[in-house]
PDBML (XML) file of the C-alpha atoms, coordinates in Angstrom:
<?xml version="1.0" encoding="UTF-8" ?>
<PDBx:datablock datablockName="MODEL"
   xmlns:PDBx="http://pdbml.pdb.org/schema/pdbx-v50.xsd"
   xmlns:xsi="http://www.w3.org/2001/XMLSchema-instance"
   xsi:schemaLocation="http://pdbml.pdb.org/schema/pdbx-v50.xsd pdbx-v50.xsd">
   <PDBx:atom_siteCategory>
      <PDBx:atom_site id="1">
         <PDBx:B_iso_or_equiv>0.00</PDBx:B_iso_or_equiv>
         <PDBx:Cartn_x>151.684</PDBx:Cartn_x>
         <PDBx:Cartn_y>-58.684</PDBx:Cartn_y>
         <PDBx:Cartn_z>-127.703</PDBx:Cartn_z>
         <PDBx:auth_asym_id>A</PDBx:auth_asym_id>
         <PDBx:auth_atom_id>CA</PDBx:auth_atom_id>
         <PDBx:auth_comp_id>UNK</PDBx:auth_comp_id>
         <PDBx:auth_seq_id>1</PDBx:auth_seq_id>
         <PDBx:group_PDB>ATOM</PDBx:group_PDB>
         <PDBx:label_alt_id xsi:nil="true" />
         <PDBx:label_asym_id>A</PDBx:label_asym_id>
         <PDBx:label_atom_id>CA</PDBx:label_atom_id>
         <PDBx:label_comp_id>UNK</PDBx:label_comp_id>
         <PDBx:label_entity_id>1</PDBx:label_entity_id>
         <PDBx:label_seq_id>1</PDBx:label_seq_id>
         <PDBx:occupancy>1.00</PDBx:occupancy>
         <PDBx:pdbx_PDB_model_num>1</PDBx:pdbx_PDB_model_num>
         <PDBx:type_symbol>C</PDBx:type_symbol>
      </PDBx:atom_site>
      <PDBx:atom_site id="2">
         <PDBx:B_iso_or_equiv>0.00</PDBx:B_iso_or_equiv>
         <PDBx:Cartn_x>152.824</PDBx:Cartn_x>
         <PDBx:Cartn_y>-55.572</PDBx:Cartn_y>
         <PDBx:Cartn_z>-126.686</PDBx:Cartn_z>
         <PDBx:auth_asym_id>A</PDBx:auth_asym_id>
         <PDBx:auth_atom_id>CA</PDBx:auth_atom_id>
         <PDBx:auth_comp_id>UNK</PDBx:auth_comp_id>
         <PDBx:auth_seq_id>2</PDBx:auth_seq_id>
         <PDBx:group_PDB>ATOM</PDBx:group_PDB>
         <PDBx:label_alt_id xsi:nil="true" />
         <PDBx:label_asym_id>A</PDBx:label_asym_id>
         <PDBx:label_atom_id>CA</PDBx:label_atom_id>
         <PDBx:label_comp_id>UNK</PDBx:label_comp_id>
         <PDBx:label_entity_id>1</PDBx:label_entity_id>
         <PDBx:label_seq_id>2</PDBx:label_seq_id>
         <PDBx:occupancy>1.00</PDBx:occupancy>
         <PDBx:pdbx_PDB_model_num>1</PDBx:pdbx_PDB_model_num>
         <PDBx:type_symbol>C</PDBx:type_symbol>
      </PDBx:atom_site>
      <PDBx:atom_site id="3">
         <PDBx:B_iso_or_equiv>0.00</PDBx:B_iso_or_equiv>
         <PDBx:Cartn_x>156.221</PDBx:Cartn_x>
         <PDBx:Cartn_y>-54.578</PDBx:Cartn_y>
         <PDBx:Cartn_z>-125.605</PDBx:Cartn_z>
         <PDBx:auth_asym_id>A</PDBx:auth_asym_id>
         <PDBx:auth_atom_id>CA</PDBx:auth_atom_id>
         <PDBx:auth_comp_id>UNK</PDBx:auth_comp_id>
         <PDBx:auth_seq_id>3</PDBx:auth_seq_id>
         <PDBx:group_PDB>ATOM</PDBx:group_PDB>
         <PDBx:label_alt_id xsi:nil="true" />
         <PDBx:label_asym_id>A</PDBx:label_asym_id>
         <PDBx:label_atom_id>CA</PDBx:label_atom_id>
         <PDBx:label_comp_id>UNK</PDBx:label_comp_id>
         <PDBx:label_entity_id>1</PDBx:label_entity_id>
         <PDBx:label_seq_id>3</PDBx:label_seq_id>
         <PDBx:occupancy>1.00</PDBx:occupancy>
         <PDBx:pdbx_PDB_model_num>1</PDBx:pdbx_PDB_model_num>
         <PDBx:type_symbol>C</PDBx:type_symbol>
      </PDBx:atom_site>
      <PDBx:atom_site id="4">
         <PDBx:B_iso_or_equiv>0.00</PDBx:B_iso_or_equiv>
         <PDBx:Cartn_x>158.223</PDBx:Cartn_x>
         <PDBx:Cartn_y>-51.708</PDBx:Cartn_y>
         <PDBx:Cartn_z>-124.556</PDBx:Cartn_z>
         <PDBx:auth_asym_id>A</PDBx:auth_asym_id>
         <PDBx:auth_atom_id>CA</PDBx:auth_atom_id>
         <PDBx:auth_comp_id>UNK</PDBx:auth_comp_id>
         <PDBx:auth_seq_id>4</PDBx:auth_seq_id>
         <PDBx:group_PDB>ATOM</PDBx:group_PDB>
         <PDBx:label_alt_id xsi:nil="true" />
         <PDBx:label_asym_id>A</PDBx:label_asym_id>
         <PDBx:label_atom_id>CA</PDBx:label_atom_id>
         <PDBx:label_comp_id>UNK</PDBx:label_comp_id>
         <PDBx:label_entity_id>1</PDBx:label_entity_id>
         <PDBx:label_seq_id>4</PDBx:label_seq_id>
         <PDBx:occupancy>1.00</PDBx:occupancy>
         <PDBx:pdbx_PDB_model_num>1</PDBx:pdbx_PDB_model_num>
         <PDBx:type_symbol>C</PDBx:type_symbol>
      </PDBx:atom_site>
      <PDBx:atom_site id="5">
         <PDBx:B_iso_or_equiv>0.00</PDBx:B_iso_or_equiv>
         <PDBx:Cartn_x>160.000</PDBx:Cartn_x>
         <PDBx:Cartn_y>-49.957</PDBx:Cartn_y>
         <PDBx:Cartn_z>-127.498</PDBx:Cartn_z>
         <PDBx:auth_asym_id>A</PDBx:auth_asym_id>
         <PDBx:auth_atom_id>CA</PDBx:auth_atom_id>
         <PDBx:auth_comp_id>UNK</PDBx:auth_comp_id>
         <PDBx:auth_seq_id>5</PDBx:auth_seq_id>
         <PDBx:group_PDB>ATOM</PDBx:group_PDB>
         <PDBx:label_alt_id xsi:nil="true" />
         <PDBx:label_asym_id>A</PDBx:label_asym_id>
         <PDBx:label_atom_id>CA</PDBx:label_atom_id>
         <PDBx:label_comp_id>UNK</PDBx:label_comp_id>
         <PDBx:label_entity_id>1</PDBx:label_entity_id>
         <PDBx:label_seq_id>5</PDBx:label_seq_id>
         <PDBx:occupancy>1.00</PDBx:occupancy>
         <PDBx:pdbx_PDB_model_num>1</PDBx:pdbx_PDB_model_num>
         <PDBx:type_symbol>C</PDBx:type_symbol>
      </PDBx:atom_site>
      <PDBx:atom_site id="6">
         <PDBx:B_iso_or_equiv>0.00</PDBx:B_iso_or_equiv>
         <PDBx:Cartn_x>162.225</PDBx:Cartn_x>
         <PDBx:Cartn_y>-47.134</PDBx:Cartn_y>
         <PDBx:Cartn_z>-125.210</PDBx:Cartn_z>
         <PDBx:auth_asym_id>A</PDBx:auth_asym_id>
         <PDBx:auth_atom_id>CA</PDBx:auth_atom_id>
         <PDBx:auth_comp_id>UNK</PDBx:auth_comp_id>
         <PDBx:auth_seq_id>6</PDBx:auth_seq_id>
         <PDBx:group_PDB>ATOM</PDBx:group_PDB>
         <PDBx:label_alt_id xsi:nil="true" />
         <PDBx:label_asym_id>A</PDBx:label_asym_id>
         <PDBx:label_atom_id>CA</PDBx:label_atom_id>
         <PDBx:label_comp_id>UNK</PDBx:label_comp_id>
         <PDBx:label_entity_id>1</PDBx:label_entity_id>
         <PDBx:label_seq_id>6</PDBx:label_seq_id>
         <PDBx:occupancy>1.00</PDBx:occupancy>
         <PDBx:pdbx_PDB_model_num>1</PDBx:pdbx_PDB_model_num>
         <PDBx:type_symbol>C</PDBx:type_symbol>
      </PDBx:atom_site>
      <PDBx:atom_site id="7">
         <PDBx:B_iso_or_equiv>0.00</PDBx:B_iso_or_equiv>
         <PDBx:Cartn_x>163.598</PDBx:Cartn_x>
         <PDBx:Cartn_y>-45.584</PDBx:Cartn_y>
         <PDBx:Cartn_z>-123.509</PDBx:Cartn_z>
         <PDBx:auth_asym_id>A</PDBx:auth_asym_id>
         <PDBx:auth_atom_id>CA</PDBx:auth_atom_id>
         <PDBx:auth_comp_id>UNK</PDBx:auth_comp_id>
         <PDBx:auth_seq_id>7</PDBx:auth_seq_id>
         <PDBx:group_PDB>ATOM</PDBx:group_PDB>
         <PDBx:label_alt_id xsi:nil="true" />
         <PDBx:label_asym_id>A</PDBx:label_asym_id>
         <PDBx:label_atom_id>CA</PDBx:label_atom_id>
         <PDBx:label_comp_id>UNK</PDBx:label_comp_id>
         <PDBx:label_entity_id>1</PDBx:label_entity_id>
         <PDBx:label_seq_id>7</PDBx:label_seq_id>
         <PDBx:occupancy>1.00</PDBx:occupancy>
         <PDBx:pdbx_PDB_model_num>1</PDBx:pdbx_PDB_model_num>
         <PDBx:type_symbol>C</PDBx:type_symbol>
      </PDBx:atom_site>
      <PDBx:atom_site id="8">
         <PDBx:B_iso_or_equiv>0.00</PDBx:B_iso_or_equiv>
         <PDBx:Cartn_x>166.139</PDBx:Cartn_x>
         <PDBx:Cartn_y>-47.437</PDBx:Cartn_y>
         <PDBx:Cartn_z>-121.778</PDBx:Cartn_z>
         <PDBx:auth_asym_id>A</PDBx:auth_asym_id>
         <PDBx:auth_atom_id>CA</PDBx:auth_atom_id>
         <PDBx:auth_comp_id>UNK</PDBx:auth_comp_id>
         <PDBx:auth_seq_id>8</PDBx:auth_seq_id>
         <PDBx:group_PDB>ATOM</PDBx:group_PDB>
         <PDBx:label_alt_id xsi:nil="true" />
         <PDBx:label_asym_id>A</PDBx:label_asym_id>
         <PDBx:label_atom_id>CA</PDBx:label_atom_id>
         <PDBx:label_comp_id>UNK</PDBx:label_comp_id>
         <PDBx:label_entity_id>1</PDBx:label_entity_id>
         <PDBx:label_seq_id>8</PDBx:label_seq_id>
         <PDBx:occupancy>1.00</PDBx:occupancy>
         <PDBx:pdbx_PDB_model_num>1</PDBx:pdbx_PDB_model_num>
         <PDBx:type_symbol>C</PDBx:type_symbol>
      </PDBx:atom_site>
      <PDBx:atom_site id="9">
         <PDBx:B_iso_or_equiv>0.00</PDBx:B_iso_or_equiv>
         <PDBx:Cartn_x>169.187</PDBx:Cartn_x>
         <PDBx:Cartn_y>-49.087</PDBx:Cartn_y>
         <PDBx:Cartn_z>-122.308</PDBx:Cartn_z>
         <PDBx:auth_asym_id>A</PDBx:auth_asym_id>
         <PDBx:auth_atom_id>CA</PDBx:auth_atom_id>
         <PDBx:auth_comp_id>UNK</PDBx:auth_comp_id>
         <PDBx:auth_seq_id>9</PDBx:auth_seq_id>
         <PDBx:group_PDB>ATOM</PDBx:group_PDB>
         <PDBx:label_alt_id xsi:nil="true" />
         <PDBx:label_asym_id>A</PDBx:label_asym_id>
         <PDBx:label_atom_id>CA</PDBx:label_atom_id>
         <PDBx:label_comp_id>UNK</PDBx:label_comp_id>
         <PDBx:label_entity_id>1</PDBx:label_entity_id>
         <PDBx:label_seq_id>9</PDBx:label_seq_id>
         <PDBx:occupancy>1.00</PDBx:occupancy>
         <PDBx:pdbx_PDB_model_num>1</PDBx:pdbx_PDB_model_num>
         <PDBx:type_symbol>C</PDBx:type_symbol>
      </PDBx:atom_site>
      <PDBx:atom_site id="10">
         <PDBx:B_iso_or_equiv>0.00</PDBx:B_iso_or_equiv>
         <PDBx:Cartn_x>169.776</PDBx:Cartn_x>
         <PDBx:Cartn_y>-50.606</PDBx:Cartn_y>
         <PDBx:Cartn_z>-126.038</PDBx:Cartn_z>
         <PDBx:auth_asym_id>A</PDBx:auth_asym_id>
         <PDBx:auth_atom_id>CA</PDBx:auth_atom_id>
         <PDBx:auth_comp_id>UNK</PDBx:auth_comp_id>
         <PDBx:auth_seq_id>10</PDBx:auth_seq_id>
         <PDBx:group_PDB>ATOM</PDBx:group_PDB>
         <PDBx:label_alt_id xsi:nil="true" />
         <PDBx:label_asym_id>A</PDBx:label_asym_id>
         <PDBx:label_atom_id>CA</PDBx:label_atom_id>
         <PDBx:label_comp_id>UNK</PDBx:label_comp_id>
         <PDBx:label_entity_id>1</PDBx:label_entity_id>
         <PDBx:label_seq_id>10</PDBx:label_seq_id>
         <PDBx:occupancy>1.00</PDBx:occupancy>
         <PDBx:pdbx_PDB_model_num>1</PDBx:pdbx_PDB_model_num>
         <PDBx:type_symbol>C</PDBx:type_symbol>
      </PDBx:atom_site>
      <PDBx:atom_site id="11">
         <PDBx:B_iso_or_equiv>0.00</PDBx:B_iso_or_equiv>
         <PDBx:Cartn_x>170.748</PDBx:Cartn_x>
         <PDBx:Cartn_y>-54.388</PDBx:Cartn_y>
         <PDBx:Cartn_z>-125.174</PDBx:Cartn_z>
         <PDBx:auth_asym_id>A</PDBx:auth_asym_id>
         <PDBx:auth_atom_id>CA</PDBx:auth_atom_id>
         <PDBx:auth_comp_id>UNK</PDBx:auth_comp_id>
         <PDBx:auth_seq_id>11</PDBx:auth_seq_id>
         <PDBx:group_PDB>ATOM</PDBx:group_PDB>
         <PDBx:label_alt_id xsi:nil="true" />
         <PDBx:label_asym_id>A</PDBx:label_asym_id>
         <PDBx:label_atom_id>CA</PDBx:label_atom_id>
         <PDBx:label_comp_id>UNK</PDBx:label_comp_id>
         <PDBx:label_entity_id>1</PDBx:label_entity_id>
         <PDBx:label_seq_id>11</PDBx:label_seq_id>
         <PDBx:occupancy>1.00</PDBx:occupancy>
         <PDBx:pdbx_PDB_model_num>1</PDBx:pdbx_PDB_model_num>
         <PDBx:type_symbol>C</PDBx:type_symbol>
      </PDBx:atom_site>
      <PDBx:atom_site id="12">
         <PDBx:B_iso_or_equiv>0.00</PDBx:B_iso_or_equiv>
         <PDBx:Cartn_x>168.024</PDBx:Cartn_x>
         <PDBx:Cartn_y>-55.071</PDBx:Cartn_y>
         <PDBx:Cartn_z>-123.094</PDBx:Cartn_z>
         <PDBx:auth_asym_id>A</PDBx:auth_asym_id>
         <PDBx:auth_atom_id>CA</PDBx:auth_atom_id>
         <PDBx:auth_comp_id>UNK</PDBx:auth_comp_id>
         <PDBx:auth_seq_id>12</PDBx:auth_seq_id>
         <PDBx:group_PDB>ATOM</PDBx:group_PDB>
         <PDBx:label_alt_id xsi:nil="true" />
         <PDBx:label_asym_id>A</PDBx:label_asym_id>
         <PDBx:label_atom_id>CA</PDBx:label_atom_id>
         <PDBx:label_comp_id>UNK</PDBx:label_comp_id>
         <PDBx:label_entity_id>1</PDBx:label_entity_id>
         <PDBx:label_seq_id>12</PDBx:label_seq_id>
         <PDBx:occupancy>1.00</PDBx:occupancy>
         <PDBx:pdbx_PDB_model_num>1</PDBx:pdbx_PDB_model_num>
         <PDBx:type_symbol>C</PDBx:type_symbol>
      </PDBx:atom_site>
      <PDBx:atom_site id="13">
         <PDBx:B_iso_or_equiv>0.00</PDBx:B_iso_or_equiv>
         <PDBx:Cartn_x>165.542</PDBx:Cartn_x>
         <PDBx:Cartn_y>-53.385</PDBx:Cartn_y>
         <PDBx:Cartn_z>-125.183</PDBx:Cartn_z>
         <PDBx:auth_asym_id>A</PDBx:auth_asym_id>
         <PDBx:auth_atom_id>CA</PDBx:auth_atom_id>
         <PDBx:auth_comp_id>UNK</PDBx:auth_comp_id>
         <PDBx:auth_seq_id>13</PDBx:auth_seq_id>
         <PDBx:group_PDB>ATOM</PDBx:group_PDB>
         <PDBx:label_alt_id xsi:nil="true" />
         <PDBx:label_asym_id>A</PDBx:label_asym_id>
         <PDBx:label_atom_id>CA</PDBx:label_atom_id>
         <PDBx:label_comp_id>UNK</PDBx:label_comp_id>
         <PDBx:label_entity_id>1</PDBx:label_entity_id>
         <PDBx:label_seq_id>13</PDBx:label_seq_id>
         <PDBx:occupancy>1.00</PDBx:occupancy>
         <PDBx:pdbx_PDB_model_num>1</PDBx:pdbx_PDB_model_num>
         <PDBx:type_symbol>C</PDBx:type_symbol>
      </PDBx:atom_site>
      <PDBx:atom_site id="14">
         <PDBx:B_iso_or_equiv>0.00</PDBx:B_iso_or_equiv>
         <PDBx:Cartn_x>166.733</PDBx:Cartn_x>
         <PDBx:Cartn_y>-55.538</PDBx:Cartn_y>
         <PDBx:Cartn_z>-128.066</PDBx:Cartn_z>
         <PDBx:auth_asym_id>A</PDBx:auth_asym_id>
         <PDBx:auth_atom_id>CA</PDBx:auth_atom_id>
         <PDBx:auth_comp_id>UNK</PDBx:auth_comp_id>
         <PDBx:auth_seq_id>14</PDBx:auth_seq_id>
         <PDBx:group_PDB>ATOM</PDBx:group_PDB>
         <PDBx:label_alt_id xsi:nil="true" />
         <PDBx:label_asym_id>A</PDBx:label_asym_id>
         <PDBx:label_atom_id>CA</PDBx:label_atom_id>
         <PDBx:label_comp_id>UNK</PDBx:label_comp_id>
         <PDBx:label_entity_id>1</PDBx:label_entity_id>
         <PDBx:label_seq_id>14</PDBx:label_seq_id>
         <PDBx:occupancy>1.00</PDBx:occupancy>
         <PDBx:pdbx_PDB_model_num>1</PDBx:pdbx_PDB_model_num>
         <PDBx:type_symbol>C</PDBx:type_symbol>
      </PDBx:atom_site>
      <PDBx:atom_site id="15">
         <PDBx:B_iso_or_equiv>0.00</PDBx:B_iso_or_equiv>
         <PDBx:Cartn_x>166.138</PDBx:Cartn_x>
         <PDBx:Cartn_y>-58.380</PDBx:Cartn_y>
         <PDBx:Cartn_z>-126.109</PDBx:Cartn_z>
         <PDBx:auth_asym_id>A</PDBx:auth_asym_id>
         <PDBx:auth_atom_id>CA</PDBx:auth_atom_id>
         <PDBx:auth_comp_id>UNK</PDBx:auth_comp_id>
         <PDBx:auth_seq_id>15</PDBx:auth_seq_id>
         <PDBx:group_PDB>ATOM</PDBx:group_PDB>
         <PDBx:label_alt_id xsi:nil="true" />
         <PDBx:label_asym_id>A</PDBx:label_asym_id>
         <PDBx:label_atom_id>CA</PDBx:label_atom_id>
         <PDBx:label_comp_id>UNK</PDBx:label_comp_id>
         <PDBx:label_entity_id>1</PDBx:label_entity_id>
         <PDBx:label_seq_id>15</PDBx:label_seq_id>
         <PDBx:occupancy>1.00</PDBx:occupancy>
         <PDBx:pdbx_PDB_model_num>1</PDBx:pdbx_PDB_model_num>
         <PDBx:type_symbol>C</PDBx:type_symbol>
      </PDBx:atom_site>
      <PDBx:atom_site id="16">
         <PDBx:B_iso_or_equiv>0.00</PDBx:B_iso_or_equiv>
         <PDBx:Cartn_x>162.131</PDBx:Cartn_x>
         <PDBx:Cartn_y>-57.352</PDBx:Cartn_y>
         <PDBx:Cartn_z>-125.056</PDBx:Cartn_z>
         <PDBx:auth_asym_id>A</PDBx:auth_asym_id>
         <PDBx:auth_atom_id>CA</PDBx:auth_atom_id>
         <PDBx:auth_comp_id>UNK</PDBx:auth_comp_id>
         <PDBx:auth_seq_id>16</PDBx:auth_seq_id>
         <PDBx:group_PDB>ATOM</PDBx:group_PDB>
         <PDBx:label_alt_id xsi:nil="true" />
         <PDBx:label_asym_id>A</PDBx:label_asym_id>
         <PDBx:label_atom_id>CA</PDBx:label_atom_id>
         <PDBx:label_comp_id>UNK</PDBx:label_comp_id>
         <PDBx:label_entity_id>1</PDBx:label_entity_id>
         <PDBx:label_seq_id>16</PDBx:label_seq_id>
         <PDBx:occupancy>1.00</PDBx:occupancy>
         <PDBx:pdbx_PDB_model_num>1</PDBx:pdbx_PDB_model_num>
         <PDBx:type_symbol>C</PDBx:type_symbol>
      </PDBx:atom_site>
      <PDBx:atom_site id="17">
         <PDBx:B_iso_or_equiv>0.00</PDBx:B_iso_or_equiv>
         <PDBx:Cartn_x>161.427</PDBx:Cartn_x>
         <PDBx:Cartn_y>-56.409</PDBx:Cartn_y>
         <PDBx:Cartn_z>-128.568</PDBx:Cartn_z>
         <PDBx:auth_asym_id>A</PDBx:auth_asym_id>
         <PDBx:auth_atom_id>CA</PDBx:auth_atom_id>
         <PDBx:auth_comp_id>UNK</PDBx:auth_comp_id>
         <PDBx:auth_seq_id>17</PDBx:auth_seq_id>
         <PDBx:group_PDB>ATOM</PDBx:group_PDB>
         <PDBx:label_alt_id xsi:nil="true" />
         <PDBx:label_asym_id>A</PDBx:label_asym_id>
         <PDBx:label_atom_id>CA</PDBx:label_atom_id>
         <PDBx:label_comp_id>UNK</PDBx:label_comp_id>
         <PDBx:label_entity_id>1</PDBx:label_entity_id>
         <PDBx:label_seq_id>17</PDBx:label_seq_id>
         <PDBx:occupancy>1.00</PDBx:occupancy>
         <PDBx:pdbx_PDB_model_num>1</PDBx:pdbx_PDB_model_num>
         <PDBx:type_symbol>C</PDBx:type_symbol>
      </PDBx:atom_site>
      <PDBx:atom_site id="18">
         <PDBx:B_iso_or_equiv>0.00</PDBx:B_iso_or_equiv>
         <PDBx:Cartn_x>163.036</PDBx:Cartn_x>
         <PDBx:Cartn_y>-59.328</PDBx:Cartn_y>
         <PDBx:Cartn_z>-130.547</PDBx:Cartn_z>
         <PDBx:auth_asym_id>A</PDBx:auth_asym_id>
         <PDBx:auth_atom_id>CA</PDBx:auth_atom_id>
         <PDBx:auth_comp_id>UNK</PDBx:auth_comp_id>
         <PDBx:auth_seq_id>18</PDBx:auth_seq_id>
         <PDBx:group_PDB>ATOM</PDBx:group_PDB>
         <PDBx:label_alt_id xsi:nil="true" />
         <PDBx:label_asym_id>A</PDBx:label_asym_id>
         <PDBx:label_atom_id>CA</PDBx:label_atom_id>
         <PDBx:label_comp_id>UNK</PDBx:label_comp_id>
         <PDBx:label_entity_id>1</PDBx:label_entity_id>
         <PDBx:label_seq_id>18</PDBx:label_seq_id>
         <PDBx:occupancy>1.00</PDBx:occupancy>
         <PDBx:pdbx_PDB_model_num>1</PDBx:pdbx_PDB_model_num>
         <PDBx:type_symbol>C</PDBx:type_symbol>
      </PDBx:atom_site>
      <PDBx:atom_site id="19">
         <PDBx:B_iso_or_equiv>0.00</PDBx:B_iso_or_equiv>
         <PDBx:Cartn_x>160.799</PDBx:Cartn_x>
         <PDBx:Cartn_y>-61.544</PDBx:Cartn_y>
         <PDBx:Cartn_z>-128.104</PDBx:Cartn_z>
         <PDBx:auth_asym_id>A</PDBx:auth_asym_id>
         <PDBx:auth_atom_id>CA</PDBx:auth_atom_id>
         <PDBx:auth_comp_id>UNK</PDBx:auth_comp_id>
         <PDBx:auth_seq_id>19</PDBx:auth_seq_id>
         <PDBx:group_PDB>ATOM</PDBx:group_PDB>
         <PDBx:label_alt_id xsi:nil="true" />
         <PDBx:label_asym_id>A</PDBx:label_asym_id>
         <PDBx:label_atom_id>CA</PDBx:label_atom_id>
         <PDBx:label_comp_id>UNK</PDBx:label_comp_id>
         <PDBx:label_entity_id>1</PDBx:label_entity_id>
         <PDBx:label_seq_id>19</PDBx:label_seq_id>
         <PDBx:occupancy>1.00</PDBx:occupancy>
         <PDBx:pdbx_PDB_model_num>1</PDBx:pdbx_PDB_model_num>
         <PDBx:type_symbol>C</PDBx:type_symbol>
      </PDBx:atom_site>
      <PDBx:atom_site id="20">
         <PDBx:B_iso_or_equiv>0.00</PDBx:B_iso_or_equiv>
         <PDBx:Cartn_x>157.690</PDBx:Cartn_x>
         <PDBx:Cartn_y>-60.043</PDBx:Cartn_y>
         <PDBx:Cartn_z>-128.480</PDBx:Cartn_z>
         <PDBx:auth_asym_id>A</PDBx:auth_asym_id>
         <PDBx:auth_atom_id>CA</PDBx:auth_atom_id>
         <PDBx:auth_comp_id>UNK</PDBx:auth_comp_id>
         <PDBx:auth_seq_id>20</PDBx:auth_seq_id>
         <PDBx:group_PDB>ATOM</PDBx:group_PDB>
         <PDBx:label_alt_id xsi:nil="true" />
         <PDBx:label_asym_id>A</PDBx:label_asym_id>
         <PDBx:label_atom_id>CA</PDBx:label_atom_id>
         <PDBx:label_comp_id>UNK</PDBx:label_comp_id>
         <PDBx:label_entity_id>1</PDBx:label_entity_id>
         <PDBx:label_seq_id>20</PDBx:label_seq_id>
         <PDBx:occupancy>1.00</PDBx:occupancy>
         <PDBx:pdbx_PDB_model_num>1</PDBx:pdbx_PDB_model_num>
         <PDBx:type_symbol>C</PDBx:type_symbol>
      </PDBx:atom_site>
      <PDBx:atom_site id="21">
         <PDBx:B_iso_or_equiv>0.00</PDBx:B_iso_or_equiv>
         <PDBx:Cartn_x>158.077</PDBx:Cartn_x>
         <PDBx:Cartn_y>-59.745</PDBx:Cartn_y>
         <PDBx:Cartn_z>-132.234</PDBx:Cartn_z>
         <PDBx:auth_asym_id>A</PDBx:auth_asym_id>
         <PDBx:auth_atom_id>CA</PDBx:auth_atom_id>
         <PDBx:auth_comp_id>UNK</PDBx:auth_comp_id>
         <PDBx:auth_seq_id>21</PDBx:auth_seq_id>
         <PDBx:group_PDB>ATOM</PDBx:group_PDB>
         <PDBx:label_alt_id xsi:nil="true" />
         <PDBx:label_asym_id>A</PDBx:label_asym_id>
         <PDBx:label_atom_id>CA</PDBx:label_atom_id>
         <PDBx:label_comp_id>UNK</PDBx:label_comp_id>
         <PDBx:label_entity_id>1</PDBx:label_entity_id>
         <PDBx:label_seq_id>21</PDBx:label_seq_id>
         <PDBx:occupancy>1.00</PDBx:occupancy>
         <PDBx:pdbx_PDB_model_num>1</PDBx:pdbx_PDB_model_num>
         <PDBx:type_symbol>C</PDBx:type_symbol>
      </PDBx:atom_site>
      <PDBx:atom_site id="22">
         <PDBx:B_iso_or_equiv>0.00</PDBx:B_iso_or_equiv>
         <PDBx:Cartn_x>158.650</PDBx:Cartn_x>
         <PDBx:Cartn_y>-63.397</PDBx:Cartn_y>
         <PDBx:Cartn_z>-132.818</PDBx:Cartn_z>
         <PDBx:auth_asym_id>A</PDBx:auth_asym_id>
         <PDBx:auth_atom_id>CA</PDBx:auth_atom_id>
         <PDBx:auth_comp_id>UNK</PDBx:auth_comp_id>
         <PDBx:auth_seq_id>22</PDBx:auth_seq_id>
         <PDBx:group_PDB>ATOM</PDBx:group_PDB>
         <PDBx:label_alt_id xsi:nil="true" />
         <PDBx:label_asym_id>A</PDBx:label_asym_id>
         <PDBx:label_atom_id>CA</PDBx:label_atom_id>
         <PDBx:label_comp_id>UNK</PDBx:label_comp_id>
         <PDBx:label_entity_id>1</PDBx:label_entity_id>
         <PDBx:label_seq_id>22</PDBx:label_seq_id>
         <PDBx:occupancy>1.00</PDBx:occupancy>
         <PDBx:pdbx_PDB_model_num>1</PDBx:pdbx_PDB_model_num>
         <PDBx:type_symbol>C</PDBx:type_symbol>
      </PDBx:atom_site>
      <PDBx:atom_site id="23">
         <PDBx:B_iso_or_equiv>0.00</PDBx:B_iso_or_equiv>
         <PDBx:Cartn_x>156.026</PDBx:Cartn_x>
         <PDBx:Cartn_y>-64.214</PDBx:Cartn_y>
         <PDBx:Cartn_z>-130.675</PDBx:Cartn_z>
         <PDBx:auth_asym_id>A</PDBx:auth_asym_id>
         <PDBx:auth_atom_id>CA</PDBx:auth_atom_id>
         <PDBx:auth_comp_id>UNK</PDBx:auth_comp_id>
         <PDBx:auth_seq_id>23</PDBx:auth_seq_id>
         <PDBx:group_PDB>ATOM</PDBx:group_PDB>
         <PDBx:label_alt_id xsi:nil="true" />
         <PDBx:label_asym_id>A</PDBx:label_asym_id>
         <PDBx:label_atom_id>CA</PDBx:label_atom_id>
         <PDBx:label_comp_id>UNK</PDBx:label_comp_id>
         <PDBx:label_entity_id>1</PDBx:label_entity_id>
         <PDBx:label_seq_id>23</PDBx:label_seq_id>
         <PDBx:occupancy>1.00</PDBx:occupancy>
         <PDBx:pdbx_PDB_model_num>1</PDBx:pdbx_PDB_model_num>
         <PDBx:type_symbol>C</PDBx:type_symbol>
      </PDBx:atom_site>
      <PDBx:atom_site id="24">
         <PDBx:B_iso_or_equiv>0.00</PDBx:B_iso_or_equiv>
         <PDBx:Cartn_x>153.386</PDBx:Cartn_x>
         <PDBx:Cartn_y>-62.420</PDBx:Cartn_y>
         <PDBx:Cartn_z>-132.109</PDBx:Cartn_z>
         <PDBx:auth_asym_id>A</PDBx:auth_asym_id>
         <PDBx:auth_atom_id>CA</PDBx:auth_atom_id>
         <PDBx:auth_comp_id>UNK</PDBx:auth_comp_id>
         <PDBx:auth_seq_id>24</PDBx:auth_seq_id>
         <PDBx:group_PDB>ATOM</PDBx:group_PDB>
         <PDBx:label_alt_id xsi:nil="true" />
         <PDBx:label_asym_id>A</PDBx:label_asym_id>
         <PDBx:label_atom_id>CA</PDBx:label_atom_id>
         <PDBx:label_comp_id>UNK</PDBx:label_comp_id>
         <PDBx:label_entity_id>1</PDBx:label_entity_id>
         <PDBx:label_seq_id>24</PDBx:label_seq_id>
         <PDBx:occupancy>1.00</PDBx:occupancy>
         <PDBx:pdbx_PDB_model_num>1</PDBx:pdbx_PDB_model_num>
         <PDBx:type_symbol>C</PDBx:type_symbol>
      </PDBx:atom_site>
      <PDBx:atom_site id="25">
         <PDBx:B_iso_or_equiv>0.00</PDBx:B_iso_or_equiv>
         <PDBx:Cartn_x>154.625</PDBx:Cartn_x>
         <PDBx:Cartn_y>-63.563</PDBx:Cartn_y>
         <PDBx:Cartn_z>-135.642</PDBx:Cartn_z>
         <PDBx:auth_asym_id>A</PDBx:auth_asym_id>
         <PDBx:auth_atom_id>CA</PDBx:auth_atom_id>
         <PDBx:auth_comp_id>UNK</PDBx:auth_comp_id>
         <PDBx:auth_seq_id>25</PDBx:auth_seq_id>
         <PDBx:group_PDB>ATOM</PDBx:group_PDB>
         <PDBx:label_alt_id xsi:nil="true" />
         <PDBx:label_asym_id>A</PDBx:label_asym_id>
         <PDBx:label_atom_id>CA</PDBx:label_atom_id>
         <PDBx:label_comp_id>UNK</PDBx:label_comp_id>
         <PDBx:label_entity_id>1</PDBx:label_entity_id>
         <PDBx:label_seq_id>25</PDBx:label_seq_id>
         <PDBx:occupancy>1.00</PDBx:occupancy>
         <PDBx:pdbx_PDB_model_num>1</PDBx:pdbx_PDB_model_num>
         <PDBx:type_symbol>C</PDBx:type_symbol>
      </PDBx:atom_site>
   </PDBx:atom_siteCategory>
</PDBx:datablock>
């Protein structure tokens, strides 16, 4: 899984990258 780390804005960053974490845990 990847998934876009930055730049952009914080919040919906968090939201990509808590996602794809969990997913490929």
């Amino acid at each position: 899984v990847a998934f876009t780390k930055g730049p952009g804005l914080m919040g919906s960053l968090l939201v990509g990258t808590s996602f794809a974490k969990s997913l490929a845990f």
